[in-house]
Protein backbone atom coordinates (compact mmCIF):
# COMPACT_ATOMS: atom_id res chain seq x y z
CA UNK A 1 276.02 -94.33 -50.35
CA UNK A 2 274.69 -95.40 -46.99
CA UNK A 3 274.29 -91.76 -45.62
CA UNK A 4 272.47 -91.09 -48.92
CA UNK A 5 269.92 -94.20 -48.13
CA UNK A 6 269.84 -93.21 -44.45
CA UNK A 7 268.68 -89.55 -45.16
CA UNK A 8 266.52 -90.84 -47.85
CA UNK A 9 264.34 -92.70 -45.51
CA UNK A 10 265.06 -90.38 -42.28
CA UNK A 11 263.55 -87.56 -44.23
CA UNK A 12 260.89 -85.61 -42.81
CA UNK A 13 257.66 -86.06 -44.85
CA UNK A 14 253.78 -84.83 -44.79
CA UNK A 15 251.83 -87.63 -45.37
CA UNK A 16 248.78 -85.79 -46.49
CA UNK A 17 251.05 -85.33 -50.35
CA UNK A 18 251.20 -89.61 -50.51
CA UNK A 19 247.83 -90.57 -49.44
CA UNK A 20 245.05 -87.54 -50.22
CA UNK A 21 245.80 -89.00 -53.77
CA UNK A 22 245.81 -92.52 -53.35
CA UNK A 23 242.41 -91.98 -51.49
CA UNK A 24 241.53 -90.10 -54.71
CA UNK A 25 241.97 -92.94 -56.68
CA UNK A 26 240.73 -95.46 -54.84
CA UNK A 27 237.39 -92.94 -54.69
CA UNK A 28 236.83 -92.60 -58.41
CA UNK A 29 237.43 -96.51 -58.91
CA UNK A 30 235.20 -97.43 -56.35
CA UNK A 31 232.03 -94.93 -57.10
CA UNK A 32 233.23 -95.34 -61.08
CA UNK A 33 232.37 -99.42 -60.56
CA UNK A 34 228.38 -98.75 -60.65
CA UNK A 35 228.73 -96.65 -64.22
CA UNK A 36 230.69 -98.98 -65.60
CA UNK A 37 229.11 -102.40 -64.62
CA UNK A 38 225.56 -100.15 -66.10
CA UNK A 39 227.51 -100.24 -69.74
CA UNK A 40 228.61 -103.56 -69.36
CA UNK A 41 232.20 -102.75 -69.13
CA UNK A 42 232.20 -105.02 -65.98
CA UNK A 43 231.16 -108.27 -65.62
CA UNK A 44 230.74 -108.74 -61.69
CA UNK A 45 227.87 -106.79 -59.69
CA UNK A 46 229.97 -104.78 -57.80
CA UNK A 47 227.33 -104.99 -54.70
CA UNK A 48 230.79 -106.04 -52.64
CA UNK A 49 233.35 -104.63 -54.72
CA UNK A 50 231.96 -101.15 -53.97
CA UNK A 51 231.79 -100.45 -50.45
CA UNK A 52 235.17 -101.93 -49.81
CA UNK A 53 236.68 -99.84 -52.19
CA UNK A 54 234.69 -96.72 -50.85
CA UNK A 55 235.53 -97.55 -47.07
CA UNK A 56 238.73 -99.49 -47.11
CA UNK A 57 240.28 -97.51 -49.77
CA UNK A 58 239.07 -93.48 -50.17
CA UNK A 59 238.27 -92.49 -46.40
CA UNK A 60 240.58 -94.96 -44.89
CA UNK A 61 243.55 -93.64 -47.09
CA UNK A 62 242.58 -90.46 -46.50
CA UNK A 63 241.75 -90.29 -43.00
CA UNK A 64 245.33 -92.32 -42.67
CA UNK A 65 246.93 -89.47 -44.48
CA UNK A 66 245.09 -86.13 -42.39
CA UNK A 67 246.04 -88.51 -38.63
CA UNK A 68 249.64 -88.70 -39.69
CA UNK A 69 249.83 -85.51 -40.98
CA UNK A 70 248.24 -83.87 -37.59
CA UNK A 71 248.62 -85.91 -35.02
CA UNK A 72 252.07 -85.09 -34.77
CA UNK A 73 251.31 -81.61 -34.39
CA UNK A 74 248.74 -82.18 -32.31
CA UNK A 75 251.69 -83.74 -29.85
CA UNK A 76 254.25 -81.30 -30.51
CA UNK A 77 256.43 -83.63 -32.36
CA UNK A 78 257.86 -84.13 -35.33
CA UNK A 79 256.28 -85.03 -38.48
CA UNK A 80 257.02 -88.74 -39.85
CA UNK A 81 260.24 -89.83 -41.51
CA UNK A 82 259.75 -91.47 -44.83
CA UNK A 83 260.47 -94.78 -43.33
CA UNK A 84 257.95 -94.41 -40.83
CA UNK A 85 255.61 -93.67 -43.49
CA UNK A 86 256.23 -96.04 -46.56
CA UNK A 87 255.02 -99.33 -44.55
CA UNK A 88 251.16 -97.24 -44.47
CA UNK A 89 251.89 -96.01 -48.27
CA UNK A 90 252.92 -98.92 -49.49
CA UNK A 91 250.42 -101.16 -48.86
CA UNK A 92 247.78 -99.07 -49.39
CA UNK A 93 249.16 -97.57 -52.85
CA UNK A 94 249.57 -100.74 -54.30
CA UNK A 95 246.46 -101.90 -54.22
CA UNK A 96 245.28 -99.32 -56.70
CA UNK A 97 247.40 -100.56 -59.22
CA UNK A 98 244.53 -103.69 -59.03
CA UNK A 99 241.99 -102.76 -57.39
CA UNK A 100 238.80 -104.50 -59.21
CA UNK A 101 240.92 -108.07 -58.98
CA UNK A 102 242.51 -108.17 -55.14
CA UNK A 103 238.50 -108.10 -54.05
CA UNK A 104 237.62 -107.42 -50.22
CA UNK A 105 240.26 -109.54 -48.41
CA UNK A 106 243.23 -107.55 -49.68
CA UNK A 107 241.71 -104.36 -47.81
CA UNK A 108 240.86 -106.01 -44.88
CA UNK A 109 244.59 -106.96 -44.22
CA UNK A 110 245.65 -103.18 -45.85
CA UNK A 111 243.47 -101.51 -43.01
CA UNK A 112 244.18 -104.12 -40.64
CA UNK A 113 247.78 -103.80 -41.31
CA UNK A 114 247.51 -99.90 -41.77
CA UNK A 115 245.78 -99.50 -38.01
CA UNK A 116 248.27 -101.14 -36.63
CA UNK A 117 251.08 -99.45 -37.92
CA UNK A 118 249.24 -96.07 -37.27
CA UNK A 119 248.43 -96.79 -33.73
CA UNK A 120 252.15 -97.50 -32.96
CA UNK A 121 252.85 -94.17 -34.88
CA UNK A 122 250.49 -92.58 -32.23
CA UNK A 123 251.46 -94.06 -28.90
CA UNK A 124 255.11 -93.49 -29.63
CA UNK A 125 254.33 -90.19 -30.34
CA UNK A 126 252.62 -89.61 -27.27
CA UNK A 127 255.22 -90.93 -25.53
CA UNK A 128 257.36 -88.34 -26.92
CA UNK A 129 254.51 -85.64 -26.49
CA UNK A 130 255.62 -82.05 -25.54
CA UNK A 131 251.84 -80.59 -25.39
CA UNK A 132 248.50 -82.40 -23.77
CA UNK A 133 246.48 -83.93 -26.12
CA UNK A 134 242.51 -82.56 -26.84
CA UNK A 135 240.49 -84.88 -25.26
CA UNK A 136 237.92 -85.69 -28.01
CA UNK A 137 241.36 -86.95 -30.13
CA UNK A 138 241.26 -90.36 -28.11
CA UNK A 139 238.21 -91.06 -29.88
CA UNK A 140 240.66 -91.92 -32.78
CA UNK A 141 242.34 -94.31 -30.90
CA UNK A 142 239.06 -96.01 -29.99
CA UNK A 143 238.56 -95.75 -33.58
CA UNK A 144 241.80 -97.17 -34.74
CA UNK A 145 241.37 -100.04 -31.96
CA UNK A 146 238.58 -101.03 -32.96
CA UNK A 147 239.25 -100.63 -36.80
CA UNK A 148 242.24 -103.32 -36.11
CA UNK A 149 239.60 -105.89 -34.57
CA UNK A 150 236.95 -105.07 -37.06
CA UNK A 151 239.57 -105.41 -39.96
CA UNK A 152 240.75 -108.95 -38.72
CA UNK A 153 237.53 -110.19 -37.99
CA UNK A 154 236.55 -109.36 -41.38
CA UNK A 155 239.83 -110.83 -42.61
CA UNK A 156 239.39 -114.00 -40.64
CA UNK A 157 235.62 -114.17 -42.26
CA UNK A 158 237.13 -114.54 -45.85
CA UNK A 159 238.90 -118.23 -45.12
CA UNK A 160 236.69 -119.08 -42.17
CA UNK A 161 232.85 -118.58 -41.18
CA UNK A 162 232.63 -117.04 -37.85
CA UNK A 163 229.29 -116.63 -35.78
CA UNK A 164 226.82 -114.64 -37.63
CA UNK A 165 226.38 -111.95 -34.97
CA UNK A 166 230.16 -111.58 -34.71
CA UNK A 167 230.56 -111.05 -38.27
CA UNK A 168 227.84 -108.67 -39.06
CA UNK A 169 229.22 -106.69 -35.60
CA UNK A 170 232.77 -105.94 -37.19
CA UNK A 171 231.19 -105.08 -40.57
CA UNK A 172 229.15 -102.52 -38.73
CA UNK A 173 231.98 -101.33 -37.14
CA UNK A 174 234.27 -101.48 -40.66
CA UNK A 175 231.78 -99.63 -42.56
CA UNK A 176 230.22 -97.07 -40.33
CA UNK A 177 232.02 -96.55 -37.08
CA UNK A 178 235.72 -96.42 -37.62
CA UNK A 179 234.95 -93.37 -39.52
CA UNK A 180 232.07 -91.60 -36.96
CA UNK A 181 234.44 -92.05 -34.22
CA UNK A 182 237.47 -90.16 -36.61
CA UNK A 183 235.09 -87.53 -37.48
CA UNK A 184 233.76 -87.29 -34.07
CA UNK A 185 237.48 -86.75 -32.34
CA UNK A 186 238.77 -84.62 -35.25
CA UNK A 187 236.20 -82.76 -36.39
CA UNK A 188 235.10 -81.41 -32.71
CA UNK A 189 238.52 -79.70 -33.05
CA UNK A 190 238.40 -78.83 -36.52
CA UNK A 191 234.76 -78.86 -37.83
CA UNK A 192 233.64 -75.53 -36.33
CA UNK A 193 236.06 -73.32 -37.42
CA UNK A 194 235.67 -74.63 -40.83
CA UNK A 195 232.40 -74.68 -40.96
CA UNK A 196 232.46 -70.95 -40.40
CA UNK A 197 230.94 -71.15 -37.03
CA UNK A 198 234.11 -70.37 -34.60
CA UNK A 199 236.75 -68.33 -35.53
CA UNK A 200 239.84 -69.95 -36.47
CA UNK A 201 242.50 -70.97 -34.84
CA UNK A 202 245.50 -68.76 -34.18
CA UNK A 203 247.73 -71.49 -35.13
CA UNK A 204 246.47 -74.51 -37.56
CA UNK A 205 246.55 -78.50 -36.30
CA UNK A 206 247.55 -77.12 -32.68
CA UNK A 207 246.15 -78.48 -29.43
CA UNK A 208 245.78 -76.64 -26.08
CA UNK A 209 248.76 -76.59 -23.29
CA UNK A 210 247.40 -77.71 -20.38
CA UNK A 211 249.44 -76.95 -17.24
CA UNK A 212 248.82 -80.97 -16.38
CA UNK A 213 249.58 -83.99 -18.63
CA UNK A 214 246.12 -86.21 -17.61
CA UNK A 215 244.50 -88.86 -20.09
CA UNK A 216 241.94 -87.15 -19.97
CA UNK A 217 242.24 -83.53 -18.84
CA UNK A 218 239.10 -81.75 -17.53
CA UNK A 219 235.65 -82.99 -16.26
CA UNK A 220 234.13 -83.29 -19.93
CA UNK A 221 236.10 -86.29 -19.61
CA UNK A 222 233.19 -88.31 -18.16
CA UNK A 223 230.69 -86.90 -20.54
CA UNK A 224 232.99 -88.44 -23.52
CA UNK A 225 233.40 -91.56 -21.98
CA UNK A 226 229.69 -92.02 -22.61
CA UNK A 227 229.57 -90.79 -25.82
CA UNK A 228 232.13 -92.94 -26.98
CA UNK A 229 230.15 -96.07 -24.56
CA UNK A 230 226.74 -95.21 -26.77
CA UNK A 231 228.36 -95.22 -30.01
CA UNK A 232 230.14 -98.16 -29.36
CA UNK A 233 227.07 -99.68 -27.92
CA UNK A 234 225.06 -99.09 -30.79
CA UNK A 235 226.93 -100.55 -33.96
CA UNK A 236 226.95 -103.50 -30.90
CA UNK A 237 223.07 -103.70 -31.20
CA UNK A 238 222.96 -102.81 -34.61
CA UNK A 239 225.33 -106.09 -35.63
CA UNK A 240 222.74 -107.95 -33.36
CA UNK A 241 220.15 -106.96 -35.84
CA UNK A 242 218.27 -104.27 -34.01
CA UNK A 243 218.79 -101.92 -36.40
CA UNK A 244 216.27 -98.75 -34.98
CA UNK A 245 217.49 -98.69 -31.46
CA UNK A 246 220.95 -98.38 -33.16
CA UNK A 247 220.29 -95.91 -35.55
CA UNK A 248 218.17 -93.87 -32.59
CA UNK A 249 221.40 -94.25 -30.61
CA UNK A 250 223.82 -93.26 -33.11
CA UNK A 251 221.02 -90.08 -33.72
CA UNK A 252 221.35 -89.42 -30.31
CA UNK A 253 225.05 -89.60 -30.26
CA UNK A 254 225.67 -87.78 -33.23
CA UNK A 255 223.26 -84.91 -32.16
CA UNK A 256 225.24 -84.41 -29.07
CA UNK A 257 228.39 -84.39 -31.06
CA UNK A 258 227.06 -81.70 -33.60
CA UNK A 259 225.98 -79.53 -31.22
CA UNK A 260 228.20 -79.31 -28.19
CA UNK A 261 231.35 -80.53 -30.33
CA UNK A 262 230.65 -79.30 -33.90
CA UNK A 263 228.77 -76.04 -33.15
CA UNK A 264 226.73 -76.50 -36.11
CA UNK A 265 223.48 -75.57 -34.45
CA UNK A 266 224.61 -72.18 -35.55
CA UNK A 267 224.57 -71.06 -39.22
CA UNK A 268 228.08 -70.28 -40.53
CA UNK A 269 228.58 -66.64 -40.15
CA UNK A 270 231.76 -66.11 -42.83
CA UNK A 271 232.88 -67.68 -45.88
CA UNK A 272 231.46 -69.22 -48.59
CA UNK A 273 230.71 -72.77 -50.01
CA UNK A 274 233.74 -74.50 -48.51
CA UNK A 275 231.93 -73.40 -45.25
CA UNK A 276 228.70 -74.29 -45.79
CA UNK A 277 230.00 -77.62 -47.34
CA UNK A 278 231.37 -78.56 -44.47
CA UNK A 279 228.58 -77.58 -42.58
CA UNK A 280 226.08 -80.04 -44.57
CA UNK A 281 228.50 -82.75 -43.68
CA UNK A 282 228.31 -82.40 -40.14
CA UNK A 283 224.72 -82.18 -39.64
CA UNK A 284 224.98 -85.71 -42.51
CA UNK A 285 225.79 -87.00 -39.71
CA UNK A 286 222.44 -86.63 -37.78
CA UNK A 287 220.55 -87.06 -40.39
CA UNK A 288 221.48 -90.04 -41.80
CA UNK A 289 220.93 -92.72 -38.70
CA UNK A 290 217.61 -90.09 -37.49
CA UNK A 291 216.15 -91.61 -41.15
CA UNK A 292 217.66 -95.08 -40.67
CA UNK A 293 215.72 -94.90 -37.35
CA UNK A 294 212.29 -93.89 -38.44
CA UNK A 295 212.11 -95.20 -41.71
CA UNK A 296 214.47 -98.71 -40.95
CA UNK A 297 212.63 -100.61 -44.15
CA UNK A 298 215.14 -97.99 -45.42
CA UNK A 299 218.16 -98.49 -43.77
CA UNK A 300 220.94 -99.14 -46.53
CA UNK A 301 219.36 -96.08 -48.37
CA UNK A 302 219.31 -93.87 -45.16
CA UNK A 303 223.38 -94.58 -44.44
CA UNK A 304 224.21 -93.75 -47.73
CA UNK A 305 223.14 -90.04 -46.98
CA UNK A 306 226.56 -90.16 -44.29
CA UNK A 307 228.44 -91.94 -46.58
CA UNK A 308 228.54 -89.67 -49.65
CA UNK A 309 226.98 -86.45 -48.12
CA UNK A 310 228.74 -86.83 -44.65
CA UNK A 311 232.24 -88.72 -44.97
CA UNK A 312 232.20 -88.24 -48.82
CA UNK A 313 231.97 -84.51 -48.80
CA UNK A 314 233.92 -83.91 -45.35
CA UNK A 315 236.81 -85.92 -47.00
CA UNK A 316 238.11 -83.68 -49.70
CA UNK A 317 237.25 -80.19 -47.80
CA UNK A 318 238.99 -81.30 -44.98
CA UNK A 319 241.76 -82.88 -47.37
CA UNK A 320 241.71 -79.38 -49.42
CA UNK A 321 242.14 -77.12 -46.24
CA UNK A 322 245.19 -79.51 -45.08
CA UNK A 323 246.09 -79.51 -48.88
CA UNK A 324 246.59 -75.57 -48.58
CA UNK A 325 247.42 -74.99 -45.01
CA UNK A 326 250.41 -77.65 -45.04
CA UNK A 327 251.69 -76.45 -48.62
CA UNK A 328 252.34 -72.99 -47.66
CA UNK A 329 249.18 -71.75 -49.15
CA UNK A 330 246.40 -69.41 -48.10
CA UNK A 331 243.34 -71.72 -47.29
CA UNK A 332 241.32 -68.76 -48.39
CA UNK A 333 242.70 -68.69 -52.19
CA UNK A 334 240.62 -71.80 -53.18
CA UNK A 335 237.84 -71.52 -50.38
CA UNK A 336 235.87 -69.47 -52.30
CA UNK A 337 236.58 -70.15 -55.83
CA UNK A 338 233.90 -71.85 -58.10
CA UNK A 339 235.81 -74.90 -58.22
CA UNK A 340 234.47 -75.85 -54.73
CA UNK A 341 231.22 -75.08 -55.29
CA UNK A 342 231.14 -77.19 -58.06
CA UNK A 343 232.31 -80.16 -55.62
CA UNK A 344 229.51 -79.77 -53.32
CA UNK A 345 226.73 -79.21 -55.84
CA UNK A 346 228.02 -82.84 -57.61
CA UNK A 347 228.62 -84.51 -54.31
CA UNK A 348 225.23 -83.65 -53.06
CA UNK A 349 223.41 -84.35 -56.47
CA UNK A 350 225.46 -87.98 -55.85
CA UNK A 351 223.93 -88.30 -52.10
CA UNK A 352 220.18 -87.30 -53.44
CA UNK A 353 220.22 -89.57 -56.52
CA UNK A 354 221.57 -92.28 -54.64
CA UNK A 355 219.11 -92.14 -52.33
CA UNK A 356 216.19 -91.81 -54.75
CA UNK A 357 216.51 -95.40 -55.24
CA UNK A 358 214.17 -95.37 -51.93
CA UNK A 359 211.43 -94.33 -53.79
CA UNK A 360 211.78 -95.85 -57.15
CA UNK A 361 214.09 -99.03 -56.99
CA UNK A 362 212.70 -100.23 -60.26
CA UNK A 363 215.88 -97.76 -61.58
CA UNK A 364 217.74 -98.53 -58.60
CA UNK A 365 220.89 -99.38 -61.82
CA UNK A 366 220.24 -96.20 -63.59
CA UNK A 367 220.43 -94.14 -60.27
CA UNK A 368 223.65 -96.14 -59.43
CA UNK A 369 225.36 -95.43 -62.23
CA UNK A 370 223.76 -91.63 -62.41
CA UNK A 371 224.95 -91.39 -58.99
CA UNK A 372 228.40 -92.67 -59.89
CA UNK A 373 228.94 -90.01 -62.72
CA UNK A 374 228.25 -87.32 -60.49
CA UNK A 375 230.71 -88.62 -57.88
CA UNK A 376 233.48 -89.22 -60.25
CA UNK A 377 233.40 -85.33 -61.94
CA UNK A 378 233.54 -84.08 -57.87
CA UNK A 379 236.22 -86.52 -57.10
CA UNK A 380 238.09 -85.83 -60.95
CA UNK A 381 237.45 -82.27 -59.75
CA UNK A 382 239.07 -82.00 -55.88
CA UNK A 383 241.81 -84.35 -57.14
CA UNK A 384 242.83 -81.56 -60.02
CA UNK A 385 242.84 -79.49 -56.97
CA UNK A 386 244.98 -81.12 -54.37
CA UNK A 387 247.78 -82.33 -57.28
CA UNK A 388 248.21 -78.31 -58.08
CA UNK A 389 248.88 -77.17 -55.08
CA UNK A 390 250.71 -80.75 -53.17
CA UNK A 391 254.05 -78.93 -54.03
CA UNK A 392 254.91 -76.11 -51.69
CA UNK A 393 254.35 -72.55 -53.30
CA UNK A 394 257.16 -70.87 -55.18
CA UNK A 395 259.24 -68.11 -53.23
C-alpha cells in the first residue's frame, strides 16, 4: 500500500492537463458574470467580482500551468511529480467549485499562495539545472516576485486599510504587470515562431546551451535590466496616480519588447489564423497602454484592449500549441482548422464591443453583457478543444 501511495504522488505529471482547464473555467465564470447580472440572474454588480476572477483565476491558472509545464524543460529537468503539483492545483481548483461566493480575498491568498509555491518550484529547479537559462525567462521571476508582494498586499487590504498609494500600487501590479512581465519573458522565446515570423524551433520548450552558466549570459543582459527597471517603474507611477507617463512608459516598453523580442514588426510569413492570432496579441500589447496614454479620460477602456485582445487571446493559442505539442500531437492538425478561427473572430468581437463602451456608455450594460456572450462561445469553444486532445494520442 505505501509503495502504491508513494508512486501515486512521485508520478511524473504535465501540469498544462490540470490547470489549462481550471483556467477555462474560471474564464467563462468570470466573463459569464456581466451576461448574467444583465438578466438578473445575479444580484451583486460584479464591478469586483469580475476582474478577480479574470486575473486571479483564467491567466493566473493558466500561466501557472504553461511555467510548470516548461520551465522544467527550459532547465533540463524533470517535469513535476504529482505531489509537487497538487499544493498549486489544489488551491486553485477548488475555488471554482464557488467561485461567485469566496469573493476577491480567496484569490489573493490562491495567487499569493500559488507564487510562492511556484517560485520554490523554479529555484530548485535551477539549482538542479543541466542547460543555461534564456535570459528574458528571469522576467518571470520578477514577475512571480512581485506577484507574491502584490498578492499579499492585496490580501492584507481586505482586513486592514493600508496607505492609498500602496494599495492602488499592488493592484496595478496584480492586474496588469504580473502578466506583461510573463508574456514579456515567455513570449520573446515563444511568440515569434508562433506568430509565424521565425521559423520554429528544432526542438519545442528548449533553451540554448551556453558554454557558461552566468545569471545573465550575454551583453543584452544590461539592455533587459532596463526594460524590466521601466516596466517596473511605471505600474510604480501609475499606482501614484500618474496614469499617462505610465501608460507612455509601458508603450515604450512594450514597443521595445515587440520588436526586438517578439519580431512582430514583420508580418507572419506561414500559417494561418493561429498565426496571425497570435500576432494581434502581441502588438495588444502596444496598443493598449499607447491609447491609455493619449486618450487617459479612457484608461479602464484602453487596458481592456490587453486584457481580452492581448492576454485573453494569447492565453488559449499558447495553451492550444502546448495542448498539442505536449500530447503527442501535431501542432499543425488544429492550427489551421476553422475552429481557431472562430476563437479569434469571437475574442476580438469581445475586445471591440467591450471597448465601445468608450463611445457610448449610456449601453455600457448591454455591451458588457454582449461582450460577455462573445467571450464565453470562444472560451466554450478552445475548452472543447484542449479536453479532446489533453489525453496523449492513440498508438
Amino acid at each position: 500500500m505505501q509503495n502504491k501511495t508513494d508512486d501515486f504522488w512521485n508520478r511524473r505529471v504535465e501540469a498544462y492537463r490540470y490547470l489549462f482547464p481550471i483556467g477555462a473555467i474560471y474564464a467563462l465564470i468570470g466573463g459569464g458574470v456581466w451576461a448574467l447580472y444583465r438578466i438578473g440572474m445575479i444580484a451583486s454588480y460584479p464591478a469586483a467580482t469580475h476582474p478577480a476572477l479574470m486575473t486571479g483565476g483564467f491567466l493566473f491558472s493558466c500561466a501557472l500551468g504553461f511555467l510548470w509545464t516548461g520551465v522544467p524543460r527550459f532547465l533540463g529537468t524533470p517535469p513535476p511529480t504529482f505531489g509537487e503539483l497538487f499544493p498549486v492545483v489544489a488551491v486553485m481548483g477548488i475555488l471554482t467549485v464557488m467561485p461567485l461566493s469566496v469573493g476577491p480575498a480567496a484569490l489573493y491568498a490562491a495567487a499569493l499562495w500559488s507564487f510562492g509555491i511556484t517560485f520554490a518550484f523554479m529555484a530548485g529547479r535551477y539549482r538542479r539545472r543541466t542547460k543555461d537559462i534564456m535570459q528574458p525567462i528571469w522576467f518571470v521571476a520578477v514577475g512571480l516576485i512581485i506577484g507574491i508582494i502584490a498578492s499579499a498586499i492585496l490580501l492584507l487590504q481586505e482586513f486592514t486599510t493600508l496607505p492609498y498609494p500602496v494599495f492602488s500600487i499592488a493592484r496595478s501590479f496584480y492586474f496588469r504587470g504580473v502578466m506583461l512581465f510573463f508574456v514579456a519573458g515567455i513570449g520573446m522565446r515563444l511568440i515569434p515562431s508562433m506568430a509565424g515570423v521565425n521559423p520554429m524551433p528544432a526542438m519545442q520548450l528548449t533553451t540554448l546551451d551556453l558554454p557558461e552558466r552566468r545569471l545573465l549570459p550575454d551583453g543584452k543582459a544590461l539592455e533587459l535590466i532596463v526594460l524590466a527597471t521601466v516596466i517596473t517603474s511605471a505600474f510604480i507611477i501609475e499606482g501614484l496616480g500618474k496614469i499617462r507617463i505610465a501608460a507612455a512608459l509601458v508603450t515604450g516598453a512594450m514597443l521595445w519588447v515587440s520588436i526586438r523580442g517578439f519580431n512582430i514588426h514583420h508580418l507572419p510569413h506561414r500559417g494561418g489564423a493561429f498565426q496571425w492570432g497570435v500576432w494581434l496579441a502581441g502588438w495588444a500589447t502596444v496598443v493598449a497602454p499607447a491609447v491609455a496614454a493619449v486618450f487617459p479620460e479612457q484608461y479602464v477602456h484602453a487596458w481592456h484592449i490587453l486584457f481580452i485582445g492581448g492576454f485573453g487571446l494569447l492565453t488559449p493559442l499558447v495553451a492550444l500549441r502546448v495542448t498539442l505539442s505536449h500530447g503527442g500531437y501535431n501542432p499543425p492538425i488544429i492550427e489551421k482548422q476553422k475552429i481557431v478561427l472562430w476563437i479569434i473572430i469571437a475574442i476580438l468581437a469581445a475586445a471591440g464591443t467591450r471597448f465601445s463602451i468608450a463611445v457610448v456608455p449610456q449601453e455600457a450594460l448591454n455591451h458588457y453583457a454582449y461582450a460577455a456572450v462573445y467571450w464565453c462561445v470562444a472560451i466554450g469553444l478552445w475548452l472543447a478543444v484542449i479536453l479532446k486532445y489533453l489525453r496523449p494520442p492513440t498508438k
